[in-house]
C-alpha atoms as a PDB file:
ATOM      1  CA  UNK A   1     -16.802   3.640 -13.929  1.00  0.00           C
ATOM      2  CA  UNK A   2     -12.927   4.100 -13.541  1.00  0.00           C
ATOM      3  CA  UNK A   3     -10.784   2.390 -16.034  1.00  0.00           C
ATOM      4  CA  UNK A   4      -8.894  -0.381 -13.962  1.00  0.00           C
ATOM      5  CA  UNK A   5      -6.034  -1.726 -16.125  1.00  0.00           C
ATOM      6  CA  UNK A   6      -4.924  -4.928 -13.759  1.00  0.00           C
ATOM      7  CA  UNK A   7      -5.344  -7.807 -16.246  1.00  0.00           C
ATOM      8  CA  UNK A   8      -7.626 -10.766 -14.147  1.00  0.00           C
ATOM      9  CA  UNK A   9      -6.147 -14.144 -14.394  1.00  0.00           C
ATOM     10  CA  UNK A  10      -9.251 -16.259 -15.711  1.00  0.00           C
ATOM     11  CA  UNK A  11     -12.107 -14.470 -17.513  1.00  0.00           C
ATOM     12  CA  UNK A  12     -12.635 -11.087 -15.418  1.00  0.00           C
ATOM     13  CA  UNK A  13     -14.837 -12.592 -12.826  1.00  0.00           C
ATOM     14  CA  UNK A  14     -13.713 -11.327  -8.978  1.00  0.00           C
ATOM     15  CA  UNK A  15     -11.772 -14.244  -8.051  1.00  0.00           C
ATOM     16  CA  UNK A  16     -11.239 -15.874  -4.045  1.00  0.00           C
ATOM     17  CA  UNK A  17      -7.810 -14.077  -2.391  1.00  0.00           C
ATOM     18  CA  UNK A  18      -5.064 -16.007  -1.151  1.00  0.00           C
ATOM     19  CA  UNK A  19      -2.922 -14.516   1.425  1.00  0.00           C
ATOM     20  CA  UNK A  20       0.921 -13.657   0.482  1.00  0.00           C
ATOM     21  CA  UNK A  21       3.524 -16.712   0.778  1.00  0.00           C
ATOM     22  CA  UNK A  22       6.588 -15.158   2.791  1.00  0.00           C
ATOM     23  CA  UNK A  23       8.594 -17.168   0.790  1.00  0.00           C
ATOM     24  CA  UNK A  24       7.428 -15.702  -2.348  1.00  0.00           C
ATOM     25  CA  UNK A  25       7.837 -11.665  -1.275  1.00  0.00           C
ATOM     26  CA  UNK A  26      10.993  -9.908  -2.671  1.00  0.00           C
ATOM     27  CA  UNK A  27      13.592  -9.209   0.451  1.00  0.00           C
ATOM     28  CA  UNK A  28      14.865  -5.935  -1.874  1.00  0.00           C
ATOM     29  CA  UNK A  29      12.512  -2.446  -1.089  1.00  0.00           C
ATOM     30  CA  UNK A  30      12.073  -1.563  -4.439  1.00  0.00           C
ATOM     31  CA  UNK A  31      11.486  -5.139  -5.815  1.00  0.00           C
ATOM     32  CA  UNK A  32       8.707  -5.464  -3.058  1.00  0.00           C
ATOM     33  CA  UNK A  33       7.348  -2.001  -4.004  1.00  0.00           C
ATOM     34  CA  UNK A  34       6.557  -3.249  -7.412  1.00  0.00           C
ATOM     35  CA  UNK A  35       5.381  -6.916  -6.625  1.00  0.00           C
ATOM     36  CA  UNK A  36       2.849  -5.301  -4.239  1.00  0.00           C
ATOM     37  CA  UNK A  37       1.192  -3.479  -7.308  1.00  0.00           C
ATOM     38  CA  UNK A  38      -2.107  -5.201  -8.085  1.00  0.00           C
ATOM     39  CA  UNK A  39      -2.308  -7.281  -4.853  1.00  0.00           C
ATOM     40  CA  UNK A  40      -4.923  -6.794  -2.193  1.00  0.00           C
ATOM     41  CA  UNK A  41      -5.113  -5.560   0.480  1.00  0.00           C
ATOM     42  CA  UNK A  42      -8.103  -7.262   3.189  1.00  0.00           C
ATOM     43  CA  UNK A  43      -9.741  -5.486   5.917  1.00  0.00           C
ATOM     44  CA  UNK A  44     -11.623  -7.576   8.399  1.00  0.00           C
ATOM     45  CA  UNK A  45     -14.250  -5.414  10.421  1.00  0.00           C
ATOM     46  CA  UNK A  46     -17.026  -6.792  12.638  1.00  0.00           C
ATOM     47  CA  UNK A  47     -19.308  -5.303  10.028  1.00  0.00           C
ATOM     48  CA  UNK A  48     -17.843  -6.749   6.566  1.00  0.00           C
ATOM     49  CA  UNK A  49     -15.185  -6.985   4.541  1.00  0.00           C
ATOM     50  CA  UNK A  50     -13.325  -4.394   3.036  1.00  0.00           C
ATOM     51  CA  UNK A  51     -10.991  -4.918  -0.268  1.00  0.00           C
ATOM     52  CA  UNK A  52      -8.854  -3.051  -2.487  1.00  0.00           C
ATOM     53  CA  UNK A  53      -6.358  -2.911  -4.917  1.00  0.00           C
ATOM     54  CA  UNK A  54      -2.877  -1.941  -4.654  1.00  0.00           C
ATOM     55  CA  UNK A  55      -2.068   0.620  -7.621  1.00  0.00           C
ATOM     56  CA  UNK A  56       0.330   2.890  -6.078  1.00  0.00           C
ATOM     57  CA  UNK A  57       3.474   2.269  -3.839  1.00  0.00           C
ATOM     58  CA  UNK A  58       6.878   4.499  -2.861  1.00  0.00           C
ATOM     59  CA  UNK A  59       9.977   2.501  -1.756  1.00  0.00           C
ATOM     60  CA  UNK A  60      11.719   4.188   1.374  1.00  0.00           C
ATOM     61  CA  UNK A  61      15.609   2.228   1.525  1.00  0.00           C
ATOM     62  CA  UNK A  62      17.743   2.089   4.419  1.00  0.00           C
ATOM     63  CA  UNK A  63      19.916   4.733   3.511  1.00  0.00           C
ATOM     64  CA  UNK A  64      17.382   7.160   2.388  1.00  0.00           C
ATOM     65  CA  UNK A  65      17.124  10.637   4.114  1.00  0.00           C
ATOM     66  CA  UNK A  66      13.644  10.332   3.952  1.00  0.00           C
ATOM     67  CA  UNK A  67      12.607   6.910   5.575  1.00  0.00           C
ATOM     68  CA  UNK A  68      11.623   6.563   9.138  1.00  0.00           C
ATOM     69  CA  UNK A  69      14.404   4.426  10.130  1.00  0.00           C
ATOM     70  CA  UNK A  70      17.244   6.608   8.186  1.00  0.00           C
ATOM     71  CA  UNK A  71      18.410   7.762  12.143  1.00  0.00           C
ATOM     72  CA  UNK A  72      18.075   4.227  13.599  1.00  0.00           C
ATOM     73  CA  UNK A  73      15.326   2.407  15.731  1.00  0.00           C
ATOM     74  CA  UNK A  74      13.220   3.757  17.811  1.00  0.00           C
ATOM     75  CA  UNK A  75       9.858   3.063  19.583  1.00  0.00           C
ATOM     76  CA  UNK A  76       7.411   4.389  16.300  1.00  0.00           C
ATOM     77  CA  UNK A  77       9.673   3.087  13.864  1.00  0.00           C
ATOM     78  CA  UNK A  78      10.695  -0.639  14.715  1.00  0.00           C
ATOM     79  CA  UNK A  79       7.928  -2.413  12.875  1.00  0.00           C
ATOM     80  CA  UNK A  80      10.227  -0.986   9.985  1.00  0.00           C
ATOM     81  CA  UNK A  81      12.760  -3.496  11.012  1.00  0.00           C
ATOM     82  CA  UNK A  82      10.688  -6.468  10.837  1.00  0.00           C
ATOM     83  CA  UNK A  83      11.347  -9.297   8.439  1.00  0.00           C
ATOM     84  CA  UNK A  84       9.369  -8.063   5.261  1.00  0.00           C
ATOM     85  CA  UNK A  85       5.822  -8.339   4.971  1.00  0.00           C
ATOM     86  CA  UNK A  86       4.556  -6.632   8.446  1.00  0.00           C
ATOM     87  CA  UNK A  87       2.767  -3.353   8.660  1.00  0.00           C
ATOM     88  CA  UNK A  88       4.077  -0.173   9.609  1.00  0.00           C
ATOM     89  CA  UNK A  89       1.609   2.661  10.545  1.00  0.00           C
ATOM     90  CA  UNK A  90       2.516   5.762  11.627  1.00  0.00           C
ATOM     91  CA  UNK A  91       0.451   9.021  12.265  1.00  0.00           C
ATOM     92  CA  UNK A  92       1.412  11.844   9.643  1.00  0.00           C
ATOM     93  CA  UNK A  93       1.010  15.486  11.045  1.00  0.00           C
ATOM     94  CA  UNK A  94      -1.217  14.436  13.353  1.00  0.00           C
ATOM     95  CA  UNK A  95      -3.893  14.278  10.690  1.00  0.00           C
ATOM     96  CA  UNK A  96      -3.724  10.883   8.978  1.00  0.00           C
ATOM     97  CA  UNK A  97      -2.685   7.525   9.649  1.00  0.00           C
ATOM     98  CA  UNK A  98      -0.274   5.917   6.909  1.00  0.00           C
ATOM     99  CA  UNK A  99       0.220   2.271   6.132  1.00  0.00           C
ATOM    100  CA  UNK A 100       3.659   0.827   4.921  1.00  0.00           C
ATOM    101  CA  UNK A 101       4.875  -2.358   4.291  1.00  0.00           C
ATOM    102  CA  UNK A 102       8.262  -3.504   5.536  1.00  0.00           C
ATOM    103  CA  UNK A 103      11.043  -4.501   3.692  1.00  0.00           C
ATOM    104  CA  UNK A 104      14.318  -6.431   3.922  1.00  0.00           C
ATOM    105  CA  UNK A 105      15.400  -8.953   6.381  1.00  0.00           C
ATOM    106  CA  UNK A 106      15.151  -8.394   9.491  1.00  0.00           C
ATOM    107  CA  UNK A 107      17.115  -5.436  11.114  1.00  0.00           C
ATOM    108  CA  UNK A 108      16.838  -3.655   8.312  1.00  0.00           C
ATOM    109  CA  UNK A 109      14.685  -0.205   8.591  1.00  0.00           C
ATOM    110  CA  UNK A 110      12.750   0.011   5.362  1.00  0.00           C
ATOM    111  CA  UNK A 111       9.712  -0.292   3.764  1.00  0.00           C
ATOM    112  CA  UNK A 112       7.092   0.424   1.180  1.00  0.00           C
ATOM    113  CA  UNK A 113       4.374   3.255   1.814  1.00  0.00           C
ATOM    114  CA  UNK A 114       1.105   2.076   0.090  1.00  0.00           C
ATOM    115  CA  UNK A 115       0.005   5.613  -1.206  1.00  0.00           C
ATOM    116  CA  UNK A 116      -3.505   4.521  -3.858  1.00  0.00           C
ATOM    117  CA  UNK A 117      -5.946   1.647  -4.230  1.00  0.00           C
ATOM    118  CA  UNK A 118      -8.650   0.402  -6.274  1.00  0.00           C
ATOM    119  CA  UNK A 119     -11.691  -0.259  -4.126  1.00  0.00           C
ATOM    120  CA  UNK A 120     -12.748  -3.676  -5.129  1.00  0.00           C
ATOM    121  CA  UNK A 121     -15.265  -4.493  -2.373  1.00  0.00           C
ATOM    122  CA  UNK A 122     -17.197  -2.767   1.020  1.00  0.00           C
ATOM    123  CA  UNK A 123     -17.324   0.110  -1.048  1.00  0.00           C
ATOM    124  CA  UNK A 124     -20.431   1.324   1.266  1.00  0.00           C
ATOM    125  CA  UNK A 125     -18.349   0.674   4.328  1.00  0.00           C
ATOM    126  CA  UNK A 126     -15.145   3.208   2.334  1.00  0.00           C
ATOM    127  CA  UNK A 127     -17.959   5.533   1.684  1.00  0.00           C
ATOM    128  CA  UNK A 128     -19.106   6.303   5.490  1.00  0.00           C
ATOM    129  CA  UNK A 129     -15.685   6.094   6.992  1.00  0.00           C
ATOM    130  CA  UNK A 130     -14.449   8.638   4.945  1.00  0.00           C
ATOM    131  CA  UNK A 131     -17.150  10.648   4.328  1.00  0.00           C
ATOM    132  CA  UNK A 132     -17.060  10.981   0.767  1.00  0.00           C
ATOM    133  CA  UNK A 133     -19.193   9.094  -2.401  1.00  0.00           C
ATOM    134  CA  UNK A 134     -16.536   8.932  -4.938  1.00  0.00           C
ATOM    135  CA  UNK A 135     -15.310   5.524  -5.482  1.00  0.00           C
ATOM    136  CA  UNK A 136     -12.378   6.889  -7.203  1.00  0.00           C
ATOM    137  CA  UNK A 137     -11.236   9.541  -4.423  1.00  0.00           C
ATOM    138  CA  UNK A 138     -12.279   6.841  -1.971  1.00  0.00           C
ATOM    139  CA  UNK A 139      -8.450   5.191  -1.155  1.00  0.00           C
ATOM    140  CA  UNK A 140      -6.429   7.738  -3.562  1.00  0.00           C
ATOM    141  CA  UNK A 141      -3.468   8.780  -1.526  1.00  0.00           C
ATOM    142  CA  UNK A 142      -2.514   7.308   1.234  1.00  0.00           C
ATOM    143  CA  UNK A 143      -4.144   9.058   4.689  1.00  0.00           C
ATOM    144  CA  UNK A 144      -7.318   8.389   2.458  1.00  0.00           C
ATOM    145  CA  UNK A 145      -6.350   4.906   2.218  1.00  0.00           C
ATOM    146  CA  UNK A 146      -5.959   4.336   5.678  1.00  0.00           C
ATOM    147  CA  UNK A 147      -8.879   6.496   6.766  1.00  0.00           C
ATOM    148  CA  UNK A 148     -11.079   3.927   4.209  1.00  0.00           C
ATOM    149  CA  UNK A 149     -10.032   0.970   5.709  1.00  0.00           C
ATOM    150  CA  UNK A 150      -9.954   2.437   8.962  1.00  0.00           C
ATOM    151  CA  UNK A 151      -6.778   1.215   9.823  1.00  0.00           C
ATOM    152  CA  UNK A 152      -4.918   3.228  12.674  1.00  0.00           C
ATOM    153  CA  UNK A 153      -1.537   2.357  14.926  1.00  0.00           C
ATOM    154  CA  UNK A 154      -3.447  -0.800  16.297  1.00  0.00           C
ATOM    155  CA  UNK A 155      -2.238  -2.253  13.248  1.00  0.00           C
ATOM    156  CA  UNK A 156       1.085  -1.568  13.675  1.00  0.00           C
ATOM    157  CA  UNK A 157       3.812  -4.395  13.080  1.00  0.00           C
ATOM    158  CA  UNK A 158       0.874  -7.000  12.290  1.00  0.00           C
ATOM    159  CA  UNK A 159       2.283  -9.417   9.827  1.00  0.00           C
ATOM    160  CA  UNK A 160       0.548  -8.779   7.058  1.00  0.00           C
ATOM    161  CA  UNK A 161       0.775 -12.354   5.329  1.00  0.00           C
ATOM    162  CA  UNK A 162      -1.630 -13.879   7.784  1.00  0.00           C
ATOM    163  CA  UNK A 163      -5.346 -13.146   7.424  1.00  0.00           C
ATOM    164  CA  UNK A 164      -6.530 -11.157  10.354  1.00  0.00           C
ATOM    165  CA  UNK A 165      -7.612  -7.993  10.777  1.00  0.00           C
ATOM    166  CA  UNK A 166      -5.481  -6.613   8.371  1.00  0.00           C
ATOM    167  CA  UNK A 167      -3.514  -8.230   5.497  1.00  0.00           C
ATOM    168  CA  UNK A 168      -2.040  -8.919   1.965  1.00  0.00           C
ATOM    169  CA  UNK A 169      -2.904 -11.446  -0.811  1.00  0.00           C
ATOM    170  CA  UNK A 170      -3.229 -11.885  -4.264  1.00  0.00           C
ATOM    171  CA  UNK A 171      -6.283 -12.815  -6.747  1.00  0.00           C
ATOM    172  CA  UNK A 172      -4.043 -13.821  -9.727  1.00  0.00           C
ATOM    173  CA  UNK A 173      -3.660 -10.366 -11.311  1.00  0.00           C
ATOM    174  CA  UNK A 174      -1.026  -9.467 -13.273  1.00  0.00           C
ATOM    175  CA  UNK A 175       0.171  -5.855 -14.297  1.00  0.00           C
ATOM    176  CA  UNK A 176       1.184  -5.508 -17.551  1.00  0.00           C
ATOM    177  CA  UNK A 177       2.552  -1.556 -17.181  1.00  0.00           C
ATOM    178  CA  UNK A 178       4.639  -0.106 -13.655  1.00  0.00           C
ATOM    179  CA  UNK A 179       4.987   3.448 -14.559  1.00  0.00           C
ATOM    180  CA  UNK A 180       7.739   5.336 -12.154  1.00  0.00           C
ATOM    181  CA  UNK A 181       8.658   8.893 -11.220  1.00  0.00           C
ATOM    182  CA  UNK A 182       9.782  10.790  -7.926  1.00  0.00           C
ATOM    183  CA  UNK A 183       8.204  10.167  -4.775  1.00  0.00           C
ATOM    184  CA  UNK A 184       5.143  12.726  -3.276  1.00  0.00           C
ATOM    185  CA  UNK A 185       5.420  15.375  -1.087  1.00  0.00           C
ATOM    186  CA  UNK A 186       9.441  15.303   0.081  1.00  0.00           C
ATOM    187  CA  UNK A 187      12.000  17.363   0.950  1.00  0.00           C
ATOM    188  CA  UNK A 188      14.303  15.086   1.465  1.00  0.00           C
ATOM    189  CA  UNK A 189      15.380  12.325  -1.446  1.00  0.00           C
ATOM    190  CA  UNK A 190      12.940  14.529  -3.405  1.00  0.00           C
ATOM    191  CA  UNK A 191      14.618  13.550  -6.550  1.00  0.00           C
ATOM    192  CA  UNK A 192      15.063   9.733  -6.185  1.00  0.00           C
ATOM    193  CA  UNK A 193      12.397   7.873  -8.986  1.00  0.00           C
ATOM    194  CA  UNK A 194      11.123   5.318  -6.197  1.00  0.00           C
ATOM    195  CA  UNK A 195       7.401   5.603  -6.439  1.00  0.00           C
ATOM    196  CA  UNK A 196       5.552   3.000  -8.627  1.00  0.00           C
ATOM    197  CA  UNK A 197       1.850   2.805  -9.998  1.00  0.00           C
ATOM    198  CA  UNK A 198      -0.056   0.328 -12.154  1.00  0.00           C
ATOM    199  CA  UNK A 199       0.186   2.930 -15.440  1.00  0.00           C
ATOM    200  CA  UNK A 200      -3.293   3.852 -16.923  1.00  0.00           C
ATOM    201  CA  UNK A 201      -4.828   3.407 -13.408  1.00  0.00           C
ATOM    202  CA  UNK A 202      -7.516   5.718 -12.746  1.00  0.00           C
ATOM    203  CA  UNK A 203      -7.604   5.681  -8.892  1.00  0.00           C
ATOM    204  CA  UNK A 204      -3.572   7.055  -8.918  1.00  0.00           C
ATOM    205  CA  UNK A 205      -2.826  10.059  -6.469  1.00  0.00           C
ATOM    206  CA  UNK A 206      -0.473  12.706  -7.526  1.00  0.00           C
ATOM    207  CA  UNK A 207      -0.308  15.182 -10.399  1.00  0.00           C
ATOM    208  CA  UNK A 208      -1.009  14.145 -13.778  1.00  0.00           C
ATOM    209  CA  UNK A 209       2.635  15.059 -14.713  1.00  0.00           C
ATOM    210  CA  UNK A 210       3.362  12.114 -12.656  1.00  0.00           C
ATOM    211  CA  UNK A 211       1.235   9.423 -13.651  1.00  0.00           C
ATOM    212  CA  UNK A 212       2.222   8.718 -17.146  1.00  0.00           C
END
């Protein structure tokens, strides 16, 4: 099996998932983008339960050329201008759906782009929506991630702190290593070091360049 370096809180066992406190999540994009790390993220389908865990983020700020809401609001992007902790999904190419996080108070257009997680549970239910038997390719990246958890524009600008259909919470694990290094697949901001990853993960997208 994949090496999964999240540190449990009690003695490894899976533990029960509490949804995020509002209170409790960083108003700062890059602050967020690392506190999400080893959360998880919970799917509700009529069929199960999906889980998995957050080992991969990019921060997109305000004042970055290559965030949604660098030009201002408009009808796809205002979920990006939420308080923090609602989703943002946005079709990418017309290919695959992508699920952010967003940041700030609200007003602000930013967010976090959840690009890798660990699947943790409803594995079988990853495995037929994306076609695919590898657990480790399952959520790695993040139109795989969305396509897993099948999680399209209805989810747009759901708070994610409430359990629904989709949201947030935590399990009590801690990270002990965020490794950093330039976000994936820009043109724009190329150079700015705003994408974080639980370090020795083995479910991380990317080139191996940028993973340790």
């Amino acid at each position: 099996m994949p090496r999964s370096p999240s540190r449990r809180a009690a003695d490894g066992a899976q533990r029960a998932v509490a949804p995020l406190q509002r209170a409790a999540i960083p108003r700062d994009t890059v602050a967020l983008a690392r506190f999400l790390l080893g959360k998880i993220v919970v799917r509700r389908l009529s069929s199960g339960i999906l889980t998995g865990r957050i080992v991969e983020t990019e921060a997109y700020l305000e004042a970055d050329p290559a965030c949604h809401a660098f030009r201002g609001m408009t009808p796809r992007n205002r979920s990006l201008f939420l308080e923090a902790g609602h989703a943002y999904v946005y079709l990418c190419y017309g290919t695959s759906y992508m699920l952010n996080v967003s940041s700030e108070e609200a007003g602000t257009g930013a967010g976090v782009l959840l690009r890798a997680l660990e699947p943790v549970a409803g594995v079988e239910h990853m495995r037929r929506a994306r076609k695919n038997g590898s657990v480790r390719n399952l959520a790695r990246g993040p139109g795989r991630l969305a396509a897993a958890l099948q999680v399209d524009r209805r989810h747009d600008g759901l708070d994610l702190t409430r359990p629904g259909p989709l949201w947030i919470g935590s399990d009590g694990t801690s990270v002990d290593s965020i490794g950093e290094s330039v976000r994936i697949g820009l043109t724009k901001g190329a150079d700015a070091r705003l994408r974080y990853f639980v370090a020795g993960s083995d479910y991380l997208s990317g080139a191996r360049r940028l993973n340790v």
